[in-house]
PDB file of N, CA and C in Angstrom:
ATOM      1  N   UNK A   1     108.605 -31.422 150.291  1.00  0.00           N
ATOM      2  CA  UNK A   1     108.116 -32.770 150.440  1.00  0.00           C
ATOM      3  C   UNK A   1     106.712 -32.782 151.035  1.00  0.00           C
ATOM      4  N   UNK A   2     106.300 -31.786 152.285  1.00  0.00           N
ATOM      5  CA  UNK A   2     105.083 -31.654 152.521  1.00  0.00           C
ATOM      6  C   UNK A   2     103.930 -31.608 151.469  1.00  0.00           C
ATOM      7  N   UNK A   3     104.573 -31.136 150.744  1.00  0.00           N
ATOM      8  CA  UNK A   3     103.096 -30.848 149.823  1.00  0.00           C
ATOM      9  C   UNK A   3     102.291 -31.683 148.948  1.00  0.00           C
ATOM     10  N   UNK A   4     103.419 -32.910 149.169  1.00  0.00           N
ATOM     11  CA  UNK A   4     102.859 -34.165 148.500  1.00  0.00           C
ATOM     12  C   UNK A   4     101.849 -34.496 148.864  1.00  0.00           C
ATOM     13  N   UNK A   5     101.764 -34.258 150.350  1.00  0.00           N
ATOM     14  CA  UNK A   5     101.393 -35.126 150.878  1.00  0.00           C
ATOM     15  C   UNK A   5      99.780 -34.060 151.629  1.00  0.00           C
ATOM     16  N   UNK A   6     100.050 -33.110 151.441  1.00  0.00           N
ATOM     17  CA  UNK A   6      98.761 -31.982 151.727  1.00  0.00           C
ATOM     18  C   UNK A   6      98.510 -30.942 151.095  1.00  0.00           C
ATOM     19  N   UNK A   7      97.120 -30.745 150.830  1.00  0.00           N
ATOM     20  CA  UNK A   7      97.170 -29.392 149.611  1.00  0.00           C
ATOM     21  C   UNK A   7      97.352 -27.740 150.735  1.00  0.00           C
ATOM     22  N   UNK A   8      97.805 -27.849 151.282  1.00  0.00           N
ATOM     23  CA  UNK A   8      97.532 -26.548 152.059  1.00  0.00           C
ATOM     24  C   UNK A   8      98.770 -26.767 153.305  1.00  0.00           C
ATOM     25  N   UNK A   9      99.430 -26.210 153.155  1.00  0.00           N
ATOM     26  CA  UNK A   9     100.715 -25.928 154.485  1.00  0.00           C
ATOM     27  C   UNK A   9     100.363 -24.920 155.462  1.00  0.00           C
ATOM     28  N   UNK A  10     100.137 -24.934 156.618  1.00  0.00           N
ATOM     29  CA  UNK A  10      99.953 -24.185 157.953  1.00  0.00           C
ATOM     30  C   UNK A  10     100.687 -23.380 158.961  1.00  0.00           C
ATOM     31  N   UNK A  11     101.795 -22.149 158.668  1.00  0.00           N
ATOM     32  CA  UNK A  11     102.570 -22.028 159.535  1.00  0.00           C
ATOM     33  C   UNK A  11     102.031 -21.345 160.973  1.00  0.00           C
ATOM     34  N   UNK A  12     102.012 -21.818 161.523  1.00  0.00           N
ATOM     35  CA  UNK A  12     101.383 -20.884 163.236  1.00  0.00           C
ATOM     36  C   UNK A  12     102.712 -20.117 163.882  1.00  0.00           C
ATOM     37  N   UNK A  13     102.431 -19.003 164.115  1.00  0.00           N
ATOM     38  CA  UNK A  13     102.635 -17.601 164.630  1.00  0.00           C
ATOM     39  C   UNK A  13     102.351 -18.118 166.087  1.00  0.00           C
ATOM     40  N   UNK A  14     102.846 -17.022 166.858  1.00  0.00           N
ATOM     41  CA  UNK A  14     102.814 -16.775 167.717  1.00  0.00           C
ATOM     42  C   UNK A  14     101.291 -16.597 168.491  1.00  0.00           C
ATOM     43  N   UNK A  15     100.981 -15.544 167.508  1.00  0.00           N
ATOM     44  CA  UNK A  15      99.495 -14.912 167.891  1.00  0.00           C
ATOM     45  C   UNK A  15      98.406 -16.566 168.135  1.00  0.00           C
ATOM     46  N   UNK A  16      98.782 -17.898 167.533  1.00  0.00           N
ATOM     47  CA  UNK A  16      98.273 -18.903 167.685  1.00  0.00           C
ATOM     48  C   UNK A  16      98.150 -19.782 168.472  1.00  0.00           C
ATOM     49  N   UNK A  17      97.918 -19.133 170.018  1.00  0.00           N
ATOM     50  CA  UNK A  17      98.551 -20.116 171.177  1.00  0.00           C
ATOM     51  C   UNK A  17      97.771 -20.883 171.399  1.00  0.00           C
ATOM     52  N   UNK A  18      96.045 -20.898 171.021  1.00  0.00           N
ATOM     53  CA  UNK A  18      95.193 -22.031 171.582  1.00  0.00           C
ATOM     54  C   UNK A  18      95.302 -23.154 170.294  1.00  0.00           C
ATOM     55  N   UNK A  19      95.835 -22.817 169.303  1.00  0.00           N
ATOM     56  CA  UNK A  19      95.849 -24.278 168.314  1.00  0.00           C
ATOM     57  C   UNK A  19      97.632 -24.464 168.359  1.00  0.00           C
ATOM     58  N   UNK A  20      98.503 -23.752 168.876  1.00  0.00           N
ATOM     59  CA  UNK A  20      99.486 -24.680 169.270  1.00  0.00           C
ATOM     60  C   UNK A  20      99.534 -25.527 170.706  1.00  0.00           C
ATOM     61  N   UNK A  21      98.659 -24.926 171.365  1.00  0.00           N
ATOM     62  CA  UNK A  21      98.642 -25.823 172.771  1.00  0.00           C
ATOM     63  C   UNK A  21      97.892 -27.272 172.163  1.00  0.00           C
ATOM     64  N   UNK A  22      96.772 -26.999 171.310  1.00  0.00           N
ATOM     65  CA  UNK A  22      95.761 -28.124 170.282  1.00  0.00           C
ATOM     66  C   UNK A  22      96.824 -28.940 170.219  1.00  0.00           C
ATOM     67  N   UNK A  23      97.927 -28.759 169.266  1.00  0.00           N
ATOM     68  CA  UNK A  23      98.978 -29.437 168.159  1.00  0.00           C
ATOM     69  C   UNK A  23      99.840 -30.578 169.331  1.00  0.00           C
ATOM     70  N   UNK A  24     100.395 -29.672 170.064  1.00  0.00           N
ATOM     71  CA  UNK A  24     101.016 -29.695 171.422  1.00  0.00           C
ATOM     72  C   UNK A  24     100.335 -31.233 171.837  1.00  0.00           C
ATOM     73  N   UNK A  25      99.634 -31.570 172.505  1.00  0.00           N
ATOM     74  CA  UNK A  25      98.462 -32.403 173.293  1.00  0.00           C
ATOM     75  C   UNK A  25      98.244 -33.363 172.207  1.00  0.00           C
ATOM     76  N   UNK A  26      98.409 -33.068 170.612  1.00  0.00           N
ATOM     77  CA  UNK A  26      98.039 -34.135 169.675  1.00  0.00           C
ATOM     78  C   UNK A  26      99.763 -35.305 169.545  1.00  0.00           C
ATOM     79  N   UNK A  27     100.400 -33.938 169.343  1.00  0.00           N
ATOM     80  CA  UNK A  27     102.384 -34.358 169.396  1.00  0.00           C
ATOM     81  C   UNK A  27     102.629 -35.383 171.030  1.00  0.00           C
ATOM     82  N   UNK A  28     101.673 -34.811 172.002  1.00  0.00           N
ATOM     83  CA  UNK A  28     102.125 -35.663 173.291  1.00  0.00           C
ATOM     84  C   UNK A  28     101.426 -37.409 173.057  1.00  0.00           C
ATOM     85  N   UNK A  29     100.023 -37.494 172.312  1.00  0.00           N
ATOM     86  CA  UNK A  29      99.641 -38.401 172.687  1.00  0.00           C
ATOM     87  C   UNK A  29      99.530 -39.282 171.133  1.00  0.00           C
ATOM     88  N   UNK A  30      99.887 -38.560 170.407  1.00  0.00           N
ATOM     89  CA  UNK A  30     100.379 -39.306 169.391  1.00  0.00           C
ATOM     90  C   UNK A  30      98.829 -39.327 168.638  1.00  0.00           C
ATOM     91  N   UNK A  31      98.141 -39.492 168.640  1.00  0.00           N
ATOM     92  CA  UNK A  31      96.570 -40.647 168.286  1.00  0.00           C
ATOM     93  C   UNK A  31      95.674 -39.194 168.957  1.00  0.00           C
ATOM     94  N   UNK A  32      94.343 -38.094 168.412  1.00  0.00           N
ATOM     95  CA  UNK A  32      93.532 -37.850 169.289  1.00  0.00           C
ATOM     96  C   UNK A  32      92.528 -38.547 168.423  1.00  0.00           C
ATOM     97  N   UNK A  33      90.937 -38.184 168.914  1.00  0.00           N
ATOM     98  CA  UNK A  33      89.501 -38.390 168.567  1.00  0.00           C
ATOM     99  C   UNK A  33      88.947 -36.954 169.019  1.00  0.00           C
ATOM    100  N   UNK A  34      88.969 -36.360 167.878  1.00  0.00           N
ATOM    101  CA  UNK A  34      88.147 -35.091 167.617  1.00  0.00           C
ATOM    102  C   UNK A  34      87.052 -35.210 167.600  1.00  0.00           C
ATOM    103  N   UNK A  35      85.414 -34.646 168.221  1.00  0.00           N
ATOM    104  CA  UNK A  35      84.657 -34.639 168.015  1.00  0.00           C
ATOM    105  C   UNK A  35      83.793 -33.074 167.856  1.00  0.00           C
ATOM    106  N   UNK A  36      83.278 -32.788 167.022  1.00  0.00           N
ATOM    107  CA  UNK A  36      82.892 -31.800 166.219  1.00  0.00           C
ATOM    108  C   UNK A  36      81.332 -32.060 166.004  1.00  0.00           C
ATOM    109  N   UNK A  37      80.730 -31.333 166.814  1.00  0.00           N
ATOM    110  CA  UNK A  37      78.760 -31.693 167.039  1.00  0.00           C
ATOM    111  C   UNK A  37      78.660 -33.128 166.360  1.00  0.00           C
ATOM    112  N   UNK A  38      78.279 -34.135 165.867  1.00  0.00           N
ATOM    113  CA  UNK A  38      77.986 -35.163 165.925  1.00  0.00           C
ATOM    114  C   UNK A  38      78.619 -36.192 165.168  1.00  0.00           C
ATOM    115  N   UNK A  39      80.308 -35.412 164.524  1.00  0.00           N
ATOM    116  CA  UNK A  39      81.072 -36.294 163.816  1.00  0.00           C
ATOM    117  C   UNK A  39      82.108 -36.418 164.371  1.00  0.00           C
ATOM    118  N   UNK A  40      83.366 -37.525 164.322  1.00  0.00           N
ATOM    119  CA  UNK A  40      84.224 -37.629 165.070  1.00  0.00           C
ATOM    120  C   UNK A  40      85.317 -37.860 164.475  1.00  0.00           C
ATOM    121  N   UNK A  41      86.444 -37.258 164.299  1.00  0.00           N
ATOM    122  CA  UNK A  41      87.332 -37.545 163.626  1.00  0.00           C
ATOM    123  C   UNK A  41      88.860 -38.039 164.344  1.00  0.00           C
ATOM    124  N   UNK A  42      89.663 -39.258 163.591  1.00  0.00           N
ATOM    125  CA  UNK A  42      90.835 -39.494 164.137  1.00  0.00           C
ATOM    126  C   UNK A  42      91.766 -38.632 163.816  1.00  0.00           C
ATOM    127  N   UNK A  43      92.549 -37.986 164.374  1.00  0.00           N
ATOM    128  CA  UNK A  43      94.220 -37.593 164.013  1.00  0.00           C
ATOM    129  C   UNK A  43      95.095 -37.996 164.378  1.00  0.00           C
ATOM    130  N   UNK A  44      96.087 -38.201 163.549  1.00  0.00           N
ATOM    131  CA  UNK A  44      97.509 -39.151 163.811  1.00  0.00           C
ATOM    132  C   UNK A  44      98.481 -38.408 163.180  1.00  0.00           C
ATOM    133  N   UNK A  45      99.420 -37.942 163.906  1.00  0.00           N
ATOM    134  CA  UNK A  45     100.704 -37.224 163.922  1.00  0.00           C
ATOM    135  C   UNK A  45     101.435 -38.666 163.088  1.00  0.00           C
ATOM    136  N   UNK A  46     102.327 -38.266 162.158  1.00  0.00           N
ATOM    137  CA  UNK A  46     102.940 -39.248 161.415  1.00  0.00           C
ATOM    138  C   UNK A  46     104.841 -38.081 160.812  1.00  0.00           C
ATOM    139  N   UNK A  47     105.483 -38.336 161.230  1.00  0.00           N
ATOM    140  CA  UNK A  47     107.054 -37.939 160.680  1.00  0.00           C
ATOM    141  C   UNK A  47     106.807 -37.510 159.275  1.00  0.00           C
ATOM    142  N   UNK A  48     107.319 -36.254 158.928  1.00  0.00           N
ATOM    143  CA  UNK A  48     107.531 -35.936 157.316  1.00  0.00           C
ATOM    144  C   UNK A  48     108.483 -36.844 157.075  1.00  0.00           C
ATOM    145  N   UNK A  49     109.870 -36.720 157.924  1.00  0.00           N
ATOM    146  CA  UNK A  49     111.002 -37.466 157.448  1.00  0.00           C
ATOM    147  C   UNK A  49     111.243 -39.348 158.222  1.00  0.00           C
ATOM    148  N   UNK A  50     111.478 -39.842 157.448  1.00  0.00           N
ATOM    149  CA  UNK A  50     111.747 -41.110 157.536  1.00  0.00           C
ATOM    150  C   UNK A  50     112.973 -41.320 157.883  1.00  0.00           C
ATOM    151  N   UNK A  51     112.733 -42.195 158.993  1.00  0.00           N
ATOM    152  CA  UNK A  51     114.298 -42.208 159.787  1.00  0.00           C
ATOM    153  C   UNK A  51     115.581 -43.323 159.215  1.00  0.00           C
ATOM    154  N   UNK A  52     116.597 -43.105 159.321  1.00  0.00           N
ATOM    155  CA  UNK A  52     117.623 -43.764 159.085  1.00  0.00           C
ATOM    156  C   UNK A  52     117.290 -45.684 159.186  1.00  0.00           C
ATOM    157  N   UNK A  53     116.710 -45.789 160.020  1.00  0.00           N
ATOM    158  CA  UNK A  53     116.553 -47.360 160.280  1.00  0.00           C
ATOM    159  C   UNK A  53     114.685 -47.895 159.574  1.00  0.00           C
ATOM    160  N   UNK A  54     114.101 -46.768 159.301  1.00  0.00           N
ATOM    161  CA  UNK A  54     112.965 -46.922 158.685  1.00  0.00           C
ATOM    162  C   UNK A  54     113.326 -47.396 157.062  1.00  0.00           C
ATOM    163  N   UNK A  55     114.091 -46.323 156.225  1.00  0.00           N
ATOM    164  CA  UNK A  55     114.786 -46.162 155.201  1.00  0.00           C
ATOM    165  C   UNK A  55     115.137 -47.857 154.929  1.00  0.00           C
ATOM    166  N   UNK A  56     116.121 -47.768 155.780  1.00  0.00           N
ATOM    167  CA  UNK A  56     116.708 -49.163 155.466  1.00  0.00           C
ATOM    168  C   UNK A  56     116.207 -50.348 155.514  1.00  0.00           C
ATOM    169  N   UNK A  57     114.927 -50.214 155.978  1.00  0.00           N
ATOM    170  CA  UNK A  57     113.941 -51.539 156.320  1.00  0.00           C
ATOM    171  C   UNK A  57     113.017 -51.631 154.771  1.00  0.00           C
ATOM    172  N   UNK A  58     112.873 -49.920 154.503  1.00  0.00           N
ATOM    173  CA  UNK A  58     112.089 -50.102 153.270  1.00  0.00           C
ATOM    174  C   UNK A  58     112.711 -50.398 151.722  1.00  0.00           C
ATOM    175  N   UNK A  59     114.043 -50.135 152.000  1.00  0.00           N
ATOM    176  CA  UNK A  59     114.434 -50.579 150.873  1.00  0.00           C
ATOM    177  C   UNK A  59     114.829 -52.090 150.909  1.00  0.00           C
ATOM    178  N   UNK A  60     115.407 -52.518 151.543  1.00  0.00           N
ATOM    179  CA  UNK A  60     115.669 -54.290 152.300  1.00  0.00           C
ATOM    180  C   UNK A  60     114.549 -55.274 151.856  1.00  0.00           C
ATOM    181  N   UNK A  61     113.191 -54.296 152.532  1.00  0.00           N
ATOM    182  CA  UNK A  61     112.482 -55.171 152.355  1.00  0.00           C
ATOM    183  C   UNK A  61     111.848 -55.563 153.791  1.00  0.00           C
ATOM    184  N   UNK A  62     113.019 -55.585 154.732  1.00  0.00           N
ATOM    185  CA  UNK A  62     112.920 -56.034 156.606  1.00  0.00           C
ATOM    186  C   UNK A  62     112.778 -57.538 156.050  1.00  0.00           C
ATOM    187  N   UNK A  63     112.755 -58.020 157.387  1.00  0.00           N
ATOM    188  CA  UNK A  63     112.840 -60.011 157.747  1.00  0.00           C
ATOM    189  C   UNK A  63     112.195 -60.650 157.453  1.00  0.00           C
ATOM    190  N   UNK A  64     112.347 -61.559 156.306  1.00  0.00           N
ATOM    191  CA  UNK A  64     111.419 -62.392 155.593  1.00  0.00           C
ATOM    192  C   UNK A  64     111.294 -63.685 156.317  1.00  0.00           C
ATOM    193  N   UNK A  65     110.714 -64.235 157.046  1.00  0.00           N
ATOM    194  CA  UNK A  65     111.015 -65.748 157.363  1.00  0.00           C
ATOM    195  C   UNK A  65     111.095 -67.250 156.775  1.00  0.00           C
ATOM    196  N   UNK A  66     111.726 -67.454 156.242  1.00  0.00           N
ATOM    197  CA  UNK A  66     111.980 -68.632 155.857  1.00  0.00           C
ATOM    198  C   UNK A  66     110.622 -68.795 155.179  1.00  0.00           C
ATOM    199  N   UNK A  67     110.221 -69.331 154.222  1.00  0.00           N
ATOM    200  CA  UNK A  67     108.475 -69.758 154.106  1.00  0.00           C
ATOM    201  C   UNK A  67     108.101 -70.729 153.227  1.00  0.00           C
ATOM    202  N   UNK A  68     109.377 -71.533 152.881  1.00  0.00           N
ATOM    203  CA  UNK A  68     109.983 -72.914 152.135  1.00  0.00           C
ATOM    204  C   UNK A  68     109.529 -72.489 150.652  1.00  0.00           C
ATOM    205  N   UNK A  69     110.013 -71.764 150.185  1.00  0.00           N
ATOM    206  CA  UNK A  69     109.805 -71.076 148.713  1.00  0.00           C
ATOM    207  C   UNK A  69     110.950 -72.051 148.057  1.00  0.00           C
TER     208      UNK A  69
END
């Protein structure tokens, strides 16, 4: 399913402790702002898998309010 969604899969080893501590710190705060000499980039950690109550909202549709249709 990953691969839909990225051309390149990443497994980190052991030998990779300063970009899993990276990953680590991105997984704690959900949201970083990378900055890289004068460009800045967002990253956002997002679930491969879609949860049980996500699922069901997307197929449903979730809560329409009344809207005199």
């Amino acid at each position: 399913m990953a691969s839909r969604f990225a051309k390149e899969i990443l497994v980190l080893g052991k030998e990779d402790a300063a970009l899993r501590s990276f990953i680590e710190k991105l997984r704690s705060s959900k949201k970083l702002i990378v900055q890289i000499d004068e460009e800045e980039f967002l990253l956002e950690l997002q679930p491969l898998q879609v949860s049980n109550e996500t699922r069901t909202l997307l197929i449903t549709g979730g809560p329409i309010k009344d809207r005199g249709d």
